[in-house]
Protein backbone atom coordinates (compact mmCIF):
# COMPACT_ATOMS: atom_id res chain seq x y z
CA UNK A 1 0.00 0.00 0.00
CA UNK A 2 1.36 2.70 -1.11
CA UNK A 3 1.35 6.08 1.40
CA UNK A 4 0.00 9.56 1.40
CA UNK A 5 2.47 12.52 2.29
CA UNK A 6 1.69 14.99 5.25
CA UNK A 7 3.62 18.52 5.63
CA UNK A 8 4.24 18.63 9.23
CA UNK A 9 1.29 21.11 10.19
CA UNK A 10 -1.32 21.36 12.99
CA UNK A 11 -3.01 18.34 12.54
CA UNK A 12 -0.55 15.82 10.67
CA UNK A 13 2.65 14.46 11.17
CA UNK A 14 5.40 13.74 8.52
CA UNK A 15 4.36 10.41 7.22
CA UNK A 16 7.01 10.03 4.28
CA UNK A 17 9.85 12.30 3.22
CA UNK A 18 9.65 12.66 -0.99
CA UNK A 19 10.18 15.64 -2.20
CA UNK A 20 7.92 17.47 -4.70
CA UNK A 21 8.94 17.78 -8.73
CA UNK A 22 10.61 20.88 -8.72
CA UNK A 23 8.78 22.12 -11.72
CA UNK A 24 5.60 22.74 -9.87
CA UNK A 25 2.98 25.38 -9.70
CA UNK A 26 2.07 25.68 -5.88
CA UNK A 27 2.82 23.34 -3.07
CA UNK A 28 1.02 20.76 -0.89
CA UNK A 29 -1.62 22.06 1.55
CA UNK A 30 0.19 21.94 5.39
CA UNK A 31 -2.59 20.22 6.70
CA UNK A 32 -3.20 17.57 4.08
CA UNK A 33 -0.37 16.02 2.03
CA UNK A 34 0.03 14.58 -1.50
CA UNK A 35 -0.67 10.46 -2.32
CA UNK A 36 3.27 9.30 -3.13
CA UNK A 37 4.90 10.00 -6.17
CA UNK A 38 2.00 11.89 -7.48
CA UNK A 39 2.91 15.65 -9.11
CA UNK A 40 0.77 18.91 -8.48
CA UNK A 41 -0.74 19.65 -12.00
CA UNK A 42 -2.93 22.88 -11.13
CA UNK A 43 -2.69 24.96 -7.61
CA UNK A 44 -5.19 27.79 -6.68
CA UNK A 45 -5.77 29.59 -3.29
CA UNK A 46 -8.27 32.29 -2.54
CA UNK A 47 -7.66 33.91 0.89
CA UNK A 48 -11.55 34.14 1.53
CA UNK A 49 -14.46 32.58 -0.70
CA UNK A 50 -17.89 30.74 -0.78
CA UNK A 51 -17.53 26.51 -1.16
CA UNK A 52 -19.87 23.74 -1.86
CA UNK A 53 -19.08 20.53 0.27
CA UNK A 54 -20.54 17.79 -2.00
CA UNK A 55 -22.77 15.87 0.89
CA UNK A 56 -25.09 13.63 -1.45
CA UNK A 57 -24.80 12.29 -5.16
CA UNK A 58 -25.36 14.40 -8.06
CA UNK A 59 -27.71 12.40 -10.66
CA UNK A 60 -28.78 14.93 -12.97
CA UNK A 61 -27.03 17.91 -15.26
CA UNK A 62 -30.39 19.43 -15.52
CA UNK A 63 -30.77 19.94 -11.60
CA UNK A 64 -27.45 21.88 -11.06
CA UNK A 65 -28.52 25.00 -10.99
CA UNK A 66 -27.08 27.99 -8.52
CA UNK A 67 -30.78 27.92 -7.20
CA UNK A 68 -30.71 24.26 -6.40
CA UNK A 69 -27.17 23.77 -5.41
CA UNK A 70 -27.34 24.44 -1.51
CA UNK A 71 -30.03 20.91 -1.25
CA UNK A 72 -26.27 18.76 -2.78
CA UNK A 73 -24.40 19.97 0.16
CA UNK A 74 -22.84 22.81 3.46
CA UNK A 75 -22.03 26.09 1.91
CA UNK A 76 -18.99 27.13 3.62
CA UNK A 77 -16.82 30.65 3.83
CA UNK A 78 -13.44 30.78 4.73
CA UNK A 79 -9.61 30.04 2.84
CA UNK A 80 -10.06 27.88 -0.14
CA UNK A 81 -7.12 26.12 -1.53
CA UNK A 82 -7.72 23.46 -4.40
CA UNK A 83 -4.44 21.35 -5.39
CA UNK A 84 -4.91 18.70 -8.21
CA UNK A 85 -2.25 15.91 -8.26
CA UNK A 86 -1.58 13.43 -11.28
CA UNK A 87 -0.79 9.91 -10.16
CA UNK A 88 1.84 7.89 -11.98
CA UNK A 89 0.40 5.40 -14.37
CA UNK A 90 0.31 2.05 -12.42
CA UNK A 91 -1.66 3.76 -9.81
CA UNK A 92 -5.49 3.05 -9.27
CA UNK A 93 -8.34 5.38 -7.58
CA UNK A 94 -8.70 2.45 -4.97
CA UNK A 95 -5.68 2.70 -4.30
CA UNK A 96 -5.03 6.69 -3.89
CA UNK A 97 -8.23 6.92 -1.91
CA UNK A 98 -7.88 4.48 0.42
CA UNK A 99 -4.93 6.17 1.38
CA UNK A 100 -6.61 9.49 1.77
CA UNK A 101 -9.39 7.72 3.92
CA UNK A 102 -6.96 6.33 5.96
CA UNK A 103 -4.98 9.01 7.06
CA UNK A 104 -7.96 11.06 7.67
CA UNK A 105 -9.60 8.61 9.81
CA UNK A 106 -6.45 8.66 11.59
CA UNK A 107 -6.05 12.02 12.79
CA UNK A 108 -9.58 12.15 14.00
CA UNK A 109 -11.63 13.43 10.52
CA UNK A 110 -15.19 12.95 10.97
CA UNK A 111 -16.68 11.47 7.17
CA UNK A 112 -19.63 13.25 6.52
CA UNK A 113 -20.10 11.62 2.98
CA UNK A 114 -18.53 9.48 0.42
CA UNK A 115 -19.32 7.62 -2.65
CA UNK A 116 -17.86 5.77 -5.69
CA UNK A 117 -18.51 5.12 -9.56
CA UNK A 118 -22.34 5.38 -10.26
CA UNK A 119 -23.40 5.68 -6.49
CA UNK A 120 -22.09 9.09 -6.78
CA UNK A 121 -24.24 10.00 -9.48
CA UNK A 122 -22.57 9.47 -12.99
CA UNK A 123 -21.28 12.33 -15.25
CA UNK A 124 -23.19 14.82 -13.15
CA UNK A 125 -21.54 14.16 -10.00
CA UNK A 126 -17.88 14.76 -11.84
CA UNK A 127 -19.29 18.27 -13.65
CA UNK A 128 -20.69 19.02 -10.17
CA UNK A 129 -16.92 19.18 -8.67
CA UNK A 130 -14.96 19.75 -10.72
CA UNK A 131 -14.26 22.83 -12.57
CA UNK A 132 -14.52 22.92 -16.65
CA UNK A 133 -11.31 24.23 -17.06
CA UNK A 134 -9.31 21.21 -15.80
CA UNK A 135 -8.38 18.75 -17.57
CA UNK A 136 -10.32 15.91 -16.30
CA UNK A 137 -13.76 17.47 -16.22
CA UNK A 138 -15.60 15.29 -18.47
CA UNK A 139 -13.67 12.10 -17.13
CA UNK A 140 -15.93 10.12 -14.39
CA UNK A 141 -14.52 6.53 -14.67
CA UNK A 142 -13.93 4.62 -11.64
CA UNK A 143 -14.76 8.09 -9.93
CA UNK A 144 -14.29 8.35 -5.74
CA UNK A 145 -15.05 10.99 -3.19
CA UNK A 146 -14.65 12.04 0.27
CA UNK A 147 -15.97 14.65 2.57
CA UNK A 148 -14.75 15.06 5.94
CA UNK A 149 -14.21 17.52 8.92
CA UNK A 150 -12.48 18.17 11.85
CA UNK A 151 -13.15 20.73 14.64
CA UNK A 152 -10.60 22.85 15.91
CA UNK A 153 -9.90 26.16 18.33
CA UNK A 154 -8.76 27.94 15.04
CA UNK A 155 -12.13 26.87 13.14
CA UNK A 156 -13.24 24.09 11.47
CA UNK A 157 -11.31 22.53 8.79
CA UNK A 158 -13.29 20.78 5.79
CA UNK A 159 -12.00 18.09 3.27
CA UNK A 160 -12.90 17.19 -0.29
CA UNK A 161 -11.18 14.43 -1.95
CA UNK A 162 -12.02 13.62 -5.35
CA UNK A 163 -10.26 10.97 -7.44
CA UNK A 164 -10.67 9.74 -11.03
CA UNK A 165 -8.92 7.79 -14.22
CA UNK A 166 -8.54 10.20 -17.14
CA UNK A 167 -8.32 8.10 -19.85
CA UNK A 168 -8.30 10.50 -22.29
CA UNK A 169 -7.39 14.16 -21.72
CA UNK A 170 -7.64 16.85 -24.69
CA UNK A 171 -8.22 14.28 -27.05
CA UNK A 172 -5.11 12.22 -26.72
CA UNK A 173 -4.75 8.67 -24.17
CA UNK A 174 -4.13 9.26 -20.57
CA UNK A 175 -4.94 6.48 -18.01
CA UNK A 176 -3.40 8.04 -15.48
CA UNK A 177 -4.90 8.91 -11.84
CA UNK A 178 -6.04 12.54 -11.24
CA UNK A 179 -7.12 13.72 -7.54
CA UNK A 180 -8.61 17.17 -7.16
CA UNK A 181 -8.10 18.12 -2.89
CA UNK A 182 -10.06 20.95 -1.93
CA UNK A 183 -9.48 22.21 1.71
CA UNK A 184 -11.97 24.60 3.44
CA UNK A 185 -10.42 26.33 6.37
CA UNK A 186 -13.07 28.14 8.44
CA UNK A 187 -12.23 31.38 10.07
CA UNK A 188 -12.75 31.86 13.91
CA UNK A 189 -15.35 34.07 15.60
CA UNK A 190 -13.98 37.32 15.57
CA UNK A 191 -15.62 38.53 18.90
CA UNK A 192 -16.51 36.36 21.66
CA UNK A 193 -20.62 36.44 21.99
CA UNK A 194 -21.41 37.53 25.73
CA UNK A 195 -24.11 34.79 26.94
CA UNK A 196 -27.47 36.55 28.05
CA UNK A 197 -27.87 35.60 31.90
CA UNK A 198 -31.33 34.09 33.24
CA UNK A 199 -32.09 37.29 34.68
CA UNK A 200 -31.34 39.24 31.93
CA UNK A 201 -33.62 37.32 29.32
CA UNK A 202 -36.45 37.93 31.62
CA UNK A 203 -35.80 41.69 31.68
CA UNK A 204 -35.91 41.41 27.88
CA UNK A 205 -39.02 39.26 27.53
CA UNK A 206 -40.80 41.32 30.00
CA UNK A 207 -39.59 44.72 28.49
CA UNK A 208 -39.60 43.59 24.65
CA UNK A 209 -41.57 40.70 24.39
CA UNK A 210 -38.56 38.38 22.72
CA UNK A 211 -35.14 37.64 23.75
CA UNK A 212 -32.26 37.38 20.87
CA UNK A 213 -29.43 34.65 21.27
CA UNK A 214 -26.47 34.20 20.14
CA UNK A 215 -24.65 32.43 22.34
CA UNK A 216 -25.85 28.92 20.43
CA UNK A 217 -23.75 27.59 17.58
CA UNK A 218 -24.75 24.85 14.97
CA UNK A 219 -22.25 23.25 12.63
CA UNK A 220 -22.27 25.00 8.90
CA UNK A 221 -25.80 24.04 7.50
CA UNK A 222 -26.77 21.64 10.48
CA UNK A 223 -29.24 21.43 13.15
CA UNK A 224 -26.49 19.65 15.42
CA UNK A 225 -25.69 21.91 18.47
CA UNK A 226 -22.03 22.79 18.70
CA UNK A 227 -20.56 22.36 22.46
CA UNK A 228 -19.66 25.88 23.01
CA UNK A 229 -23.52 26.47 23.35
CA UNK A 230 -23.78 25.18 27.11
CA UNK A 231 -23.26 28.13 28.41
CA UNK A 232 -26.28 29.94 26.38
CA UNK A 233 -28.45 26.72 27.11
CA UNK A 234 -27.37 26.70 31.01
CA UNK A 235 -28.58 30.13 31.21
CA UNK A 236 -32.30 29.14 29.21
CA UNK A 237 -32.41 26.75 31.83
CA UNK A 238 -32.12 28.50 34.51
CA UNK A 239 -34.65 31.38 33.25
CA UNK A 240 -37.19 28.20 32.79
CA UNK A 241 -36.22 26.37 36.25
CA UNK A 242 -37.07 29.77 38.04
CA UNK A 243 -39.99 30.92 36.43
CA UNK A 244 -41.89 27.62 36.47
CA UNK A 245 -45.15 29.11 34.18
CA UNK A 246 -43.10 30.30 31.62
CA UNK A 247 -44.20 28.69 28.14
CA UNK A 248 -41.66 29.79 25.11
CA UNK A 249 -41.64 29.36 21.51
CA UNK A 250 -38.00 28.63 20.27
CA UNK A 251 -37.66 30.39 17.22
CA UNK A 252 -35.14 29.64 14.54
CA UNK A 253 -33.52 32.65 12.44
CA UNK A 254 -30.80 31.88 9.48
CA UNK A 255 -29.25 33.78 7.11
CA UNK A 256 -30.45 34.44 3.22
CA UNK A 257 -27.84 32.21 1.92
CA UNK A 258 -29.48 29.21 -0.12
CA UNK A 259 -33.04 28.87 -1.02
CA UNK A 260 -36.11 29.61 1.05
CA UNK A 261 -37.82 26.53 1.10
CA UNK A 262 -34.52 24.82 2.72
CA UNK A 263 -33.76 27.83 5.34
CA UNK A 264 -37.43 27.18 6.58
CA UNK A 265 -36.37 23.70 7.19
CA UNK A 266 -33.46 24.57 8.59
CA UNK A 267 -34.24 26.77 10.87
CA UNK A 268 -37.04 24.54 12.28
CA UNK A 269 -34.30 21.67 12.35
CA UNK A 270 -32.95 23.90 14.44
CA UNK A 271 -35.09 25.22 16.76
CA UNK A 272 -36.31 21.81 17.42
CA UNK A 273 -32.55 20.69 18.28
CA UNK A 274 -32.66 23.24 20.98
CA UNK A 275 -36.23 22.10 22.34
CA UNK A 276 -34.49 19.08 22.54
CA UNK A 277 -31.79 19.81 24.12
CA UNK A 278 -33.39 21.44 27.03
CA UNK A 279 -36.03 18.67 27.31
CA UNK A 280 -33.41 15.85 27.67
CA UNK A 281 -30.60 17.73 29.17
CA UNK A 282 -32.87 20.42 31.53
CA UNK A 283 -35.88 18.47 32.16
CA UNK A 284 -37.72 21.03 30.56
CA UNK A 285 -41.41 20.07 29.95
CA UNK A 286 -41.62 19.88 26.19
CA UNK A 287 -45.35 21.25 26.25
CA UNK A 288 -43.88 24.40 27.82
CA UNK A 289 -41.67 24.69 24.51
CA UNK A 290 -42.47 25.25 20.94
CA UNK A 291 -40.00 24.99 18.14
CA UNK A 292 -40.48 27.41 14.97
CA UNK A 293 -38.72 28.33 12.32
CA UNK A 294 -38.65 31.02 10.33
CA UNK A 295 -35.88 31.13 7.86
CA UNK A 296 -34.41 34.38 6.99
CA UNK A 297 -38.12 36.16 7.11
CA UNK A 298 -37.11 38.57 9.94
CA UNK A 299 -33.58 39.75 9.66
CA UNK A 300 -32.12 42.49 11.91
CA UNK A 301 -29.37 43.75 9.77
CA UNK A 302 -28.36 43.49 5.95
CA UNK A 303 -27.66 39.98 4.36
CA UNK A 304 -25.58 41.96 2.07
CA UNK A 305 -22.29 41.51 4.22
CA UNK A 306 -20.65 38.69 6.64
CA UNK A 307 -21.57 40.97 9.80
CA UNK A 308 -25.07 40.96 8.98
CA UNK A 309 -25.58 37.22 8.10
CA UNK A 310 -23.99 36.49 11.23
CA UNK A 311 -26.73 38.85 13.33
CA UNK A 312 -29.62 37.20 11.72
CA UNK A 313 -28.10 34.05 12.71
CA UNK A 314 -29.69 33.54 15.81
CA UNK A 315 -32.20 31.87 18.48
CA UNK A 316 -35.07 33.88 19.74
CA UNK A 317 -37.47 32.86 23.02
CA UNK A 318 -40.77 34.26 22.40
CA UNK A 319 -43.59 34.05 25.31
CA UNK A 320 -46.49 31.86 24.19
């Protein structure tokens, strides 16, 4: 079995020693290496931009749309850097992506999705990640992918591997291996959110009718409750332990990015996570709590800028 390469970096450790061709455009990613021997064909980094984890298959040309894109995946923001390799010519996409799996497994990568050949969806799936201009756009034999994540203090960091035989590229034979890495490197909260105390939220309710948090944190496109919420949800708890009539409806408020129809459901997803989550964790009656969402209906700021997004990102208690 042949090995995949790691740059000594925050999450891997030197794994093997070759050295890149010289003649190459770019370098390997520090926190995910190259599959050995292979050569860096194309290299591109943007210092901030919008990406498309690939989360389900991709059956049909017709359906990839910008409108219908964010149902195939998590839209992420942060530093995109997309490295395709070329394989030598013995190699197989078994064999490269098995070693990708591996190592990512390894160092504690959580795989949120992966497929092979048809079960990824054909033709469609390869014009779904891969850009036209590379070479092996319109190649999908014996096609593999990967998506994984892993949490850390600096921000999440996501993974798309995607390997395929080109058999022929511009025209002429190939059969050789091409892998197209794509890392997603999630920027940190800028400003720590100060957690609304018990007391506090009741001022608010009383006063304003509503209480706006934003103290509880989802993963990118989830309804799954990061941990860094307990103190927000320790502090619900309380306000619902103390006033013992209380009845709240647990409203859900996302951002305008992605369709209406799915930030609906995603905002009920995730109100209903935090009904949950007081229920099991709080005792919380659950008739006392009502889970709603409401998309991005009710924004306080702009949608037109990060800073604004991230206000109307939010969790609201409403009296019943």
């Amino acid at each position: 079995m042949r090995n995949v390469r790691f740059l000594l970096g925050s999450l891997f450790v030197v794994m093997v020693a070759t050295a890149a061709g010289a003649s190459e455009t770019g370098s390997d990613h520090p926190l995910v290496g190259r599959f050995e021997d292979a050569r860096i064909v194309d290299y591109e980094a943007m210092a901030f931009d919008e990406y498309l984890l690939l989360t389900q298959e991709v059956t049909s040309r017709a359906e990839w749309g910008d409108a219908a894109k964010a149902q195939y995946g998590l839209t992420l923001e942060g530093r995109v850097t997309r490295i395709t390799y070329e394989s030598p010519r013995e190699r197989s996409t078994l064999e490269v992506m098995r070693a990708y799996r591996e190592a990512l497994t390894a160092n504690d990568f959580e795989i949120l999705f992966e497929c092979d050949a048809a079960a990824c969806g054909g033709r469609a799936f390869n014009h779904a990640v891969v850009p036209y201009d590379l070479t092996f756009s319109e190649n999908h034999e014996g096609q593999r992918y990967v998506a994984a994540r892993k949490a850390g203090p600096e921000g999440d960091v996501h993974v798309a591997i995607y390997t395929v035989k080109a058999y022929s590229v511009g025209g002429e034979r190939n059969n050789r291996v091409y892998t197209q890495v794509d890392v997603i490197e999630q920027e940190p909260r800028e400003t720590e959110v100060v957690v609304v105390e018990a007391d506090e939220m009741a001022e608010q309710i009383a006063a304003e009718g509503r209480v706006a948090l934003y103290g509880i944190y989802f993963d990118t496109d989830s309804a799954r409750i990061q941990a860094g919420s307990r103190p927000a949800l320790d502090e619900v708890g309380e306000l619902l332990s103390t006033q013992s009539d209380l009845r709240l409806l647990v409203v859900g408020h996302t951002d305008n990015q992605g369709g209406f129809d799915y930030n609906i459901d995603l905002s009920q997803r995730r109100a209903a996570a935090v009904v949950e989550a007081l229920a099991t964790e709080y005792g919380v009656a659950r008739d006392r709590l009502k889970p709603w969402g409401v998309g991005f209906t009710a924004p306080v700021a702009s949608n037109a800028t990060n800073e604004g997004r991230a206000r109307n990102r939010r969790v609201e208690l409403v009296p019943q």
